[in-house]
PDB file of N, CA and C in Angstrom:
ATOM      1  N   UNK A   1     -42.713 -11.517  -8.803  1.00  0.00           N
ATOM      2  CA  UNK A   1     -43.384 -10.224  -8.917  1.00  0.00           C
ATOM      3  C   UNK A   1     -42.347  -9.118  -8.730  1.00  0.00           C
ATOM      4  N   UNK A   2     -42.444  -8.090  -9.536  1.00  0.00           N
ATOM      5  CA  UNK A   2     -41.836  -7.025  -9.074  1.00  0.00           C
ATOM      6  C   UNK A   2     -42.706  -5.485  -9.111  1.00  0.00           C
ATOM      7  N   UNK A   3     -42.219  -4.982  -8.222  1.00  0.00           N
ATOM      8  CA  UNK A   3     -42.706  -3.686  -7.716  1.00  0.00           C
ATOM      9  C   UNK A   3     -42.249  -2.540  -8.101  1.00  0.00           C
ATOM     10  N   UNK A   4     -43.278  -1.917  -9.338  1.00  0.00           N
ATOM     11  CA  UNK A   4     -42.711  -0.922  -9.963  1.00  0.00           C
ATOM     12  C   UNK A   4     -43.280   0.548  -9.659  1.00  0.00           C
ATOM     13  N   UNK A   5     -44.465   0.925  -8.677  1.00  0.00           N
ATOM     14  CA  UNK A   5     -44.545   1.853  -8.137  1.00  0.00           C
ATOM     15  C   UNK A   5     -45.132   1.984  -6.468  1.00  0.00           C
ATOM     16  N   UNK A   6     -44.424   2.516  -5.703  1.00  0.00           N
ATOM     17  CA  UNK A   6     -44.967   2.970  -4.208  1.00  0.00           C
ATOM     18  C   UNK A   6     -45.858   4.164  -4.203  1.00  0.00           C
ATOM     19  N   UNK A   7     -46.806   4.195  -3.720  1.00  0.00           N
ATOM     20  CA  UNK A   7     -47.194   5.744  -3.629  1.00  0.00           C
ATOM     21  C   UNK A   7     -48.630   5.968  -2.758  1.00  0.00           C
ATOM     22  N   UNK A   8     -48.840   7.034  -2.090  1.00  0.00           N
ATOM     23  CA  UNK A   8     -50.368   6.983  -1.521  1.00  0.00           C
ATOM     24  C   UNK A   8     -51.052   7.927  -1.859  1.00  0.00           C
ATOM     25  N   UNK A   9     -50.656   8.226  -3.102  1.00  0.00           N
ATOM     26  CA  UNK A   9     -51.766   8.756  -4.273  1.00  0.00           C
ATOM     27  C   UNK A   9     -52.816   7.896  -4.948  1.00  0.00           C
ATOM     28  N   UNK A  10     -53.545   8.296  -4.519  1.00  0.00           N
ATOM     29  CA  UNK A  10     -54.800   7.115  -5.227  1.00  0.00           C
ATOM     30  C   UNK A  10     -55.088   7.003  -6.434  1.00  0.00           C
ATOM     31  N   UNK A  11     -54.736   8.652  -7.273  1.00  0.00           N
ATOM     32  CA  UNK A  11     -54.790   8.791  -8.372  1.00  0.00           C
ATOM     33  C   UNK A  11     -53.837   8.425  -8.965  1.00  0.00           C
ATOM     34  N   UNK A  12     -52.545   8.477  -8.729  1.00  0.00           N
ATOM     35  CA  UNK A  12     -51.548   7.678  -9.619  1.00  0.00           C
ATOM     36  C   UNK A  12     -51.487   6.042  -9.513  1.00  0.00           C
ATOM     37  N   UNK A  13     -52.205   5.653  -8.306  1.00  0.00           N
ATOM     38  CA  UNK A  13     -52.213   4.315  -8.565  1.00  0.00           C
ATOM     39  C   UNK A  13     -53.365   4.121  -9.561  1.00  0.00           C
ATOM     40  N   UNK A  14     -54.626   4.716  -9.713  1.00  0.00           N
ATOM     41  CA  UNK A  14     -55.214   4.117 -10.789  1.00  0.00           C
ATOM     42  C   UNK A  14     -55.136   4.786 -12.083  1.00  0.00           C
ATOM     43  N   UNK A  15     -54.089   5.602 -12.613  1.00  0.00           N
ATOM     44  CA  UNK A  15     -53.625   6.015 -13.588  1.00  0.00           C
ATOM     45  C   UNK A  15     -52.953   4.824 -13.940  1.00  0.00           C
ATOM     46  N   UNK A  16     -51.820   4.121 -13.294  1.00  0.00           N
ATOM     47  CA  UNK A  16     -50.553   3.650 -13.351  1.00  0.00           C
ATOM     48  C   UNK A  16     -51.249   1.970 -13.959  1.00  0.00           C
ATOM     49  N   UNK A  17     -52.646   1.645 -13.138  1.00  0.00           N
ATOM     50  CA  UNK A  17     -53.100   0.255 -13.119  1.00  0.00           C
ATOM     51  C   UNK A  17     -53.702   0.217 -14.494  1.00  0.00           C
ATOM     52  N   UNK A  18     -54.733   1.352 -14.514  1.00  0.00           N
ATOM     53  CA  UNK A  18     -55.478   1.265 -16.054  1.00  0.00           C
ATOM     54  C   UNK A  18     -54.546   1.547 -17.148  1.00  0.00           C
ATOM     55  N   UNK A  19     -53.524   2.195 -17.230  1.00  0.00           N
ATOM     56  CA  UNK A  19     -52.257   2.426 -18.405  1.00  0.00           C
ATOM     57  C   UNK A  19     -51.916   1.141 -18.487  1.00  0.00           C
ATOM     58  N   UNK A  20     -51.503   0.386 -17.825  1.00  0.00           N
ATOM     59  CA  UNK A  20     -50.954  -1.362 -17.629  1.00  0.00           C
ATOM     60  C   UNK A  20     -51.891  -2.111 -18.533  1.00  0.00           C
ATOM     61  N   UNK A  21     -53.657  -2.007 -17.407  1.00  0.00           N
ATOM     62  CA  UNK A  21     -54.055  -3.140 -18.440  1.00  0.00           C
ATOM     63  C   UNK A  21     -54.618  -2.869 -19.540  1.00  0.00           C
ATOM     64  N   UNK A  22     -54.496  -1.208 -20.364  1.00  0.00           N
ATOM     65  CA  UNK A  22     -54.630  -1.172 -21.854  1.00  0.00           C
ATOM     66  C   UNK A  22     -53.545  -1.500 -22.656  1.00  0.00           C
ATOM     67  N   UNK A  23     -52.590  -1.268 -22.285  1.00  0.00           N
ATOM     68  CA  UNK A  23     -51.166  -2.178 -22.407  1.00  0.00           C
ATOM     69  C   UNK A  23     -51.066  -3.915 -22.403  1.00  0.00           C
ATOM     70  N   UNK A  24     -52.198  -4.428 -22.202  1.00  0.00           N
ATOM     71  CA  UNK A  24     -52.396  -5.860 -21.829  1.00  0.00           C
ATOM     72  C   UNK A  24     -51.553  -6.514 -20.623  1.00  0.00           C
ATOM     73  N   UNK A  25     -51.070  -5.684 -20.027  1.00  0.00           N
ATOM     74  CA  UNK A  25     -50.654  -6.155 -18.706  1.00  0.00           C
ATOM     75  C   UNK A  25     -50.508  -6.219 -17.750  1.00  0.00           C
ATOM     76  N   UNK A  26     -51.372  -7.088 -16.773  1.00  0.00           N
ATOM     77  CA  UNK A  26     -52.340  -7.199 -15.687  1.00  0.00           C
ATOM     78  C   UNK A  26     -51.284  -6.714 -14.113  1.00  0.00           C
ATOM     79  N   UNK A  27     -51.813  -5.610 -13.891  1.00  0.00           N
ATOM     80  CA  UNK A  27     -51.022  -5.108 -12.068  1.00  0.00           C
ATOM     81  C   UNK A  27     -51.986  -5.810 -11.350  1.00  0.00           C
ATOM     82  N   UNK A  28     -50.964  -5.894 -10.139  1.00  0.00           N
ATOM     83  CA  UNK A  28     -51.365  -6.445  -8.800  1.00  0.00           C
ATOM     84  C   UNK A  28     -51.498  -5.234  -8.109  1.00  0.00           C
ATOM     85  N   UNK A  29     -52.297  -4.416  -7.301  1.00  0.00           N
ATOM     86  CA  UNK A  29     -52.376  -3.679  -6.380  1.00  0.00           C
ATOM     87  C   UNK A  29     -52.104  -3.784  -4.791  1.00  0.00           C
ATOM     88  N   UNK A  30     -50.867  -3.807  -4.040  1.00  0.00           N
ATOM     89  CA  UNK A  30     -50.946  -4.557  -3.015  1.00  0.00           C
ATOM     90  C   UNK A  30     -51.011  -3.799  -2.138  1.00  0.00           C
ATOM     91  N   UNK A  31     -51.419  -3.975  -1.042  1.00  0.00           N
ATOM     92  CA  UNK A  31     -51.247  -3.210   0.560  1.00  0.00           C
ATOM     93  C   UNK A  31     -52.599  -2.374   0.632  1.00  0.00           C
ATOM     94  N   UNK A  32     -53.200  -2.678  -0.221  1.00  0.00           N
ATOM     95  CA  UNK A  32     -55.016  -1.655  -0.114  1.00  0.00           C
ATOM     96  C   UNK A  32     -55.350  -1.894   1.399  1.00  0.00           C
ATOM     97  N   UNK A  33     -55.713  -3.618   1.402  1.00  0.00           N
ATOM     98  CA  UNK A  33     -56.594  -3.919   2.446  1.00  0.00           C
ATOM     99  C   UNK A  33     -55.877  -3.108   3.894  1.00  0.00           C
ATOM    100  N   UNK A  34     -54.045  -3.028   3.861  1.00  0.00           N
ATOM    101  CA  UNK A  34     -52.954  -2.532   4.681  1.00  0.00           C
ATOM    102  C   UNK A  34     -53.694  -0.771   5.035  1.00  0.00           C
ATOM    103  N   UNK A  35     -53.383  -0.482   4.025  1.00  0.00           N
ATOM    104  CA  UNK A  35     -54.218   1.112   3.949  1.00  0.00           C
ATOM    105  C   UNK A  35     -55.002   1.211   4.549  1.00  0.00           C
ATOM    106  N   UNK A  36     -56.464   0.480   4.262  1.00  0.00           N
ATOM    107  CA  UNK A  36     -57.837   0.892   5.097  1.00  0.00           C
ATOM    108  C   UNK A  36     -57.689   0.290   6.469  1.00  0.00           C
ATOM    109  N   UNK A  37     -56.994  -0.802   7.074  1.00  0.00           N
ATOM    110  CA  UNK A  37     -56.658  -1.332   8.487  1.00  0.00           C
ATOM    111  C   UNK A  37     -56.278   0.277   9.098  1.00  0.00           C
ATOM    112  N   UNK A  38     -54.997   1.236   8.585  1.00  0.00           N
ATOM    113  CA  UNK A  38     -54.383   2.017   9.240  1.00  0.00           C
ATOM    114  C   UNK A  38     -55.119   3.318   9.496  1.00  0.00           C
ATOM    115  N   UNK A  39     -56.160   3.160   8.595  1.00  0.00           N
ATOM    116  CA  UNK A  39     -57.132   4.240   8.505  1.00  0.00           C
ATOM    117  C   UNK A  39     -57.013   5.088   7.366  1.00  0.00           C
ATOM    118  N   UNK A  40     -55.932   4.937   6.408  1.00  0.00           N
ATOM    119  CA  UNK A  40     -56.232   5.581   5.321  1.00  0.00           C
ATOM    120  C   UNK A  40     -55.895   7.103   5.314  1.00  0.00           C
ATOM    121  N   UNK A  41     -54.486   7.187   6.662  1.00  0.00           N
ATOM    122  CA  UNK A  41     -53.815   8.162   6.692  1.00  0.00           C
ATOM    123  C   UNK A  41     -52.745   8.049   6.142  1.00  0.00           C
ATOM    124  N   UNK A  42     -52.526   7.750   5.447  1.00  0.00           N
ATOM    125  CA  UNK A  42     -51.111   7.092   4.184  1.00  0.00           C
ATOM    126  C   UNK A  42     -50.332   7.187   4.883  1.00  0.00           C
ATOM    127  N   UNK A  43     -49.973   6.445   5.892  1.00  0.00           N
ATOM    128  CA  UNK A  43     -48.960   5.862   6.582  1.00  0.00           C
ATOM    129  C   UNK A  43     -48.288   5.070   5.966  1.00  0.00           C
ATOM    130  N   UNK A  44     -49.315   3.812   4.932  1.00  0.00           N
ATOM    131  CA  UNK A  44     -48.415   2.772   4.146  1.00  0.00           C
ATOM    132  C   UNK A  44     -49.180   2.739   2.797  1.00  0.00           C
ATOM    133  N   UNK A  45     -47.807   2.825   2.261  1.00  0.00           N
ATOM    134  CA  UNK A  45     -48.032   3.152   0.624  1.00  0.00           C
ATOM    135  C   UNK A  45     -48.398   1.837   0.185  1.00  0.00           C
ATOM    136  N   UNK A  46     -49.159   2.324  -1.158  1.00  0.00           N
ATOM    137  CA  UNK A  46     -49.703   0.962  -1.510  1.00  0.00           C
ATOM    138  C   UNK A  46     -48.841   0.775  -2.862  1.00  0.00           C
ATOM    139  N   UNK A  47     -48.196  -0.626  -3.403  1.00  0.00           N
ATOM    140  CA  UNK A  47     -47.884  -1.039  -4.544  1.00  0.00           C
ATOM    141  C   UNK A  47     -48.614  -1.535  -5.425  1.00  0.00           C
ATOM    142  N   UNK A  48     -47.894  -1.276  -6.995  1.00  0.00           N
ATOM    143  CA  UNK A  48     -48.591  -2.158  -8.197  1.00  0.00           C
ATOM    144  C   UNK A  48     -47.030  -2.645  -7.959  1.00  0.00           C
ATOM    145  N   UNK A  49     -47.329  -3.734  -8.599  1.00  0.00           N
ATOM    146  CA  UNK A  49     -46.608  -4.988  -9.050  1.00  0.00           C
ATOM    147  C   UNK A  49     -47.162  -5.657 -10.107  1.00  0.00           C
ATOM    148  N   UNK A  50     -46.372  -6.503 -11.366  1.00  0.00           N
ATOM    149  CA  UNK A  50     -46.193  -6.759 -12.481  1.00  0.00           C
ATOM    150  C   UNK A  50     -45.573  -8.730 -12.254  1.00  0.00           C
ATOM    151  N   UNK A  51     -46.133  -9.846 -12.969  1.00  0.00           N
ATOM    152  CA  UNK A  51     -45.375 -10.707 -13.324  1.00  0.00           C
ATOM    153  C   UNK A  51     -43.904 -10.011 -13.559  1.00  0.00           C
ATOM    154  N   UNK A  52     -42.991 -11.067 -13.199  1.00  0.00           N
ATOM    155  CA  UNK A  52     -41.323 -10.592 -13.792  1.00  0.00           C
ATOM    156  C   UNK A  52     -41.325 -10.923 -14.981  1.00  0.00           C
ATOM    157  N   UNK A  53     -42.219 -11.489 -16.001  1.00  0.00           N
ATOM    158  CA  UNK A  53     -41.682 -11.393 -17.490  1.00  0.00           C
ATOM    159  C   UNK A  53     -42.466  -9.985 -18.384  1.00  0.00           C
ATOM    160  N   UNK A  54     -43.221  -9.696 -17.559  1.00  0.00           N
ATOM    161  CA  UNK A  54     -43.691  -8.194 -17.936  1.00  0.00           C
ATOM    162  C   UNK A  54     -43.310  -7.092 -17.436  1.00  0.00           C
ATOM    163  N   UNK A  55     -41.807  -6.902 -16.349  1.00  0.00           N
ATOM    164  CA  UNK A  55     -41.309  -5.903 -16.175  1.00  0.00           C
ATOM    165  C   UNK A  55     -41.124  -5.071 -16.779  1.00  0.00           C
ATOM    166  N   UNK A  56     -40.152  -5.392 -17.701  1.00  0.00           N
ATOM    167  CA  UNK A  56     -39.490  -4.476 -18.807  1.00  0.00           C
ATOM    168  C   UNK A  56     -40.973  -3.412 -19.607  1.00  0.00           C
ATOM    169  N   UNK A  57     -41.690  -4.544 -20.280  1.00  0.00           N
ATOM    170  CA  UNK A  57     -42.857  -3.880 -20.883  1.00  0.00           C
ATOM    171  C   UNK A  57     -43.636  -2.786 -20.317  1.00  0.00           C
ATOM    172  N   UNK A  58     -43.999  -3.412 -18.957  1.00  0.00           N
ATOM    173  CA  UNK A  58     -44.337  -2.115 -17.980  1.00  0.00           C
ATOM    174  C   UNK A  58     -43.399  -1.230 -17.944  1.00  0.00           C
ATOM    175  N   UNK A  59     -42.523  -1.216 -17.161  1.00  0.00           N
ATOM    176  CA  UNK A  59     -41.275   0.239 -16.961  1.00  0.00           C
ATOM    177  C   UNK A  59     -41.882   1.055 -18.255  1.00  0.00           C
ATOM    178  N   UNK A  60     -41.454   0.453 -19.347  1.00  0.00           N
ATOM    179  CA  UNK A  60     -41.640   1.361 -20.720  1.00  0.00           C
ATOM    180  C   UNK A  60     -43.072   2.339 -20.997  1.00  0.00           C
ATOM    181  N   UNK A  61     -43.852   1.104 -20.700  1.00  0.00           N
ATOM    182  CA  UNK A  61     -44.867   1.634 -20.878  1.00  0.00           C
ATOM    183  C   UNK A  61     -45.829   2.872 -19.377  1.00  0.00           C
ATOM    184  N   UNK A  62     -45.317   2.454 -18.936  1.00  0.00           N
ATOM    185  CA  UNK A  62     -45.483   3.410 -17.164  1.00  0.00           C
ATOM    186  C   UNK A  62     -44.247   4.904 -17.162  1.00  0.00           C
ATOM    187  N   UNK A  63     -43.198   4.812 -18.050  1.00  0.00           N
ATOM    188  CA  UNK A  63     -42.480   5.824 -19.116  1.00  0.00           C
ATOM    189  C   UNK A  63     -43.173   6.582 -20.004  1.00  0.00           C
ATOM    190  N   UNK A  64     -43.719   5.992 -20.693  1.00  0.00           N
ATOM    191  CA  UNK A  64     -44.121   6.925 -21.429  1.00  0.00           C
ATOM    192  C   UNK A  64     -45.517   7.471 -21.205  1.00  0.00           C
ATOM    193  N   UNK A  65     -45.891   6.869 -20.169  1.00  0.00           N
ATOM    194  CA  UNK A  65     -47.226   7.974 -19.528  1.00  0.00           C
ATOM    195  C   UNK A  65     -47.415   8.798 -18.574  1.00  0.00           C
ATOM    196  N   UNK A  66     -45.481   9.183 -18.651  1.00  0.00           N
ATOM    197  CA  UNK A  66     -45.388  10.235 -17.513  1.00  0.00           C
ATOM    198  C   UNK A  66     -44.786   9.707 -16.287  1.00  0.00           C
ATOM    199  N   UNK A  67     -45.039   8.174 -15.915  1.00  0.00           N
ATOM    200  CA  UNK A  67     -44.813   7.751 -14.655  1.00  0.00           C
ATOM    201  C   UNK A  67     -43.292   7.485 -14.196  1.00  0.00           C
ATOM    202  N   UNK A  68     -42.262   7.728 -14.893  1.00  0.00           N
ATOM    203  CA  UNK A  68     -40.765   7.636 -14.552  1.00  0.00           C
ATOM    204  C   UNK A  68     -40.297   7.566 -13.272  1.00  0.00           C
ATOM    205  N   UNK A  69     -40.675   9.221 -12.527  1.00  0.00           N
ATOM    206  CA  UNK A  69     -40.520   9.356 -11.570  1.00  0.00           C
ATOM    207  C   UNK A  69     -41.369   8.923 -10.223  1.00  0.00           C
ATOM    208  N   UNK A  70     -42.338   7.956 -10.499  1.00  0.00           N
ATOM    209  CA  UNK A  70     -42.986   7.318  -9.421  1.00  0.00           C
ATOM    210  C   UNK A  70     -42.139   5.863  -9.230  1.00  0.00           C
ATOM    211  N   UNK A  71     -41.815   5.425 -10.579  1.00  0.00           N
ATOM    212  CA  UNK A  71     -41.493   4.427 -10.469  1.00  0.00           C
ATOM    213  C   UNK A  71     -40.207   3.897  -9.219  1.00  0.00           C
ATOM    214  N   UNK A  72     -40.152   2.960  -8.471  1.00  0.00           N
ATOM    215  CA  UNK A  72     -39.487   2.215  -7.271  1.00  0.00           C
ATOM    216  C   UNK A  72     -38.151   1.703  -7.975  1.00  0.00           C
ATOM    217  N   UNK A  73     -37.217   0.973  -7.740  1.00  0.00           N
ATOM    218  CA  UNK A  73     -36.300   0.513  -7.852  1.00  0.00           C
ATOM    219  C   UNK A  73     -36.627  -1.146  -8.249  1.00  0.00           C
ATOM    220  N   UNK A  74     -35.695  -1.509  -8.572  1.00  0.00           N
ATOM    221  CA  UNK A  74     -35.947  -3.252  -8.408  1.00  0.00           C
ATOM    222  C   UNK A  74     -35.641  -3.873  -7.263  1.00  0.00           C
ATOM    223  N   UNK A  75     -37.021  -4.413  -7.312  1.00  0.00           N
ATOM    224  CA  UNK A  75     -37.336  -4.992  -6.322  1.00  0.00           C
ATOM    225  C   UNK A  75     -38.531  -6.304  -6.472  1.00  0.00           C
ATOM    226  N   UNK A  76     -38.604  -7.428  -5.528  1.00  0.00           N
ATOM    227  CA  UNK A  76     -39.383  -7.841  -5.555  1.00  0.00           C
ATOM    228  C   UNK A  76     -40.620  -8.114  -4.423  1.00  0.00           C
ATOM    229  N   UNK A  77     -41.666  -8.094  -4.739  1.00  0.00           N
ATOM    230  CA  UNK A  77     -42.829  -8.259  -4.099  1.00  0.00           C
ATOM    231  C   UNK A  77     -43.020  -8.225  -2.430  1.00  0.00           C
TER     232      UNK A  77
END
């Protein structure tokens, strides 16, 4: 898995998830359940993450819908 955006915008995470799977390619949303434990004072950002053979496709496509600058570094899961 790799982790192509951090953020505790709620709205860019479900911008970022639904752009993916009209793109046909399925995000993982991780650290939600993390979020509501802490109370949902965005203390901890929540990730999408991507299979590693759909990296590339994502980046591009999470590019051209604006998301460049949300996007994380490489990294994995």
């Amino acid at each position: 898995m790799i982790v192509l955006i951090r953020t505790n915008d709620p709205v860019t995470l479900s911008f970022a998830a639904d752009t993916l799977r009209q793109a046909g390619i399925e995000p993982l949303v991780l650290d939600t359940h993390m979020s509501v434990v802490e109370g949902s004072i965005g203390v901890i950002p929540r990730r999408i993450a991507v299979v590693d053979e759909d990296a590339a496709a994502a980046r591009r496509v999470l590019e051209e819908a604006g998301l460049a600058g949300e996007m994380a570094g490489d990294s994995g899961a």
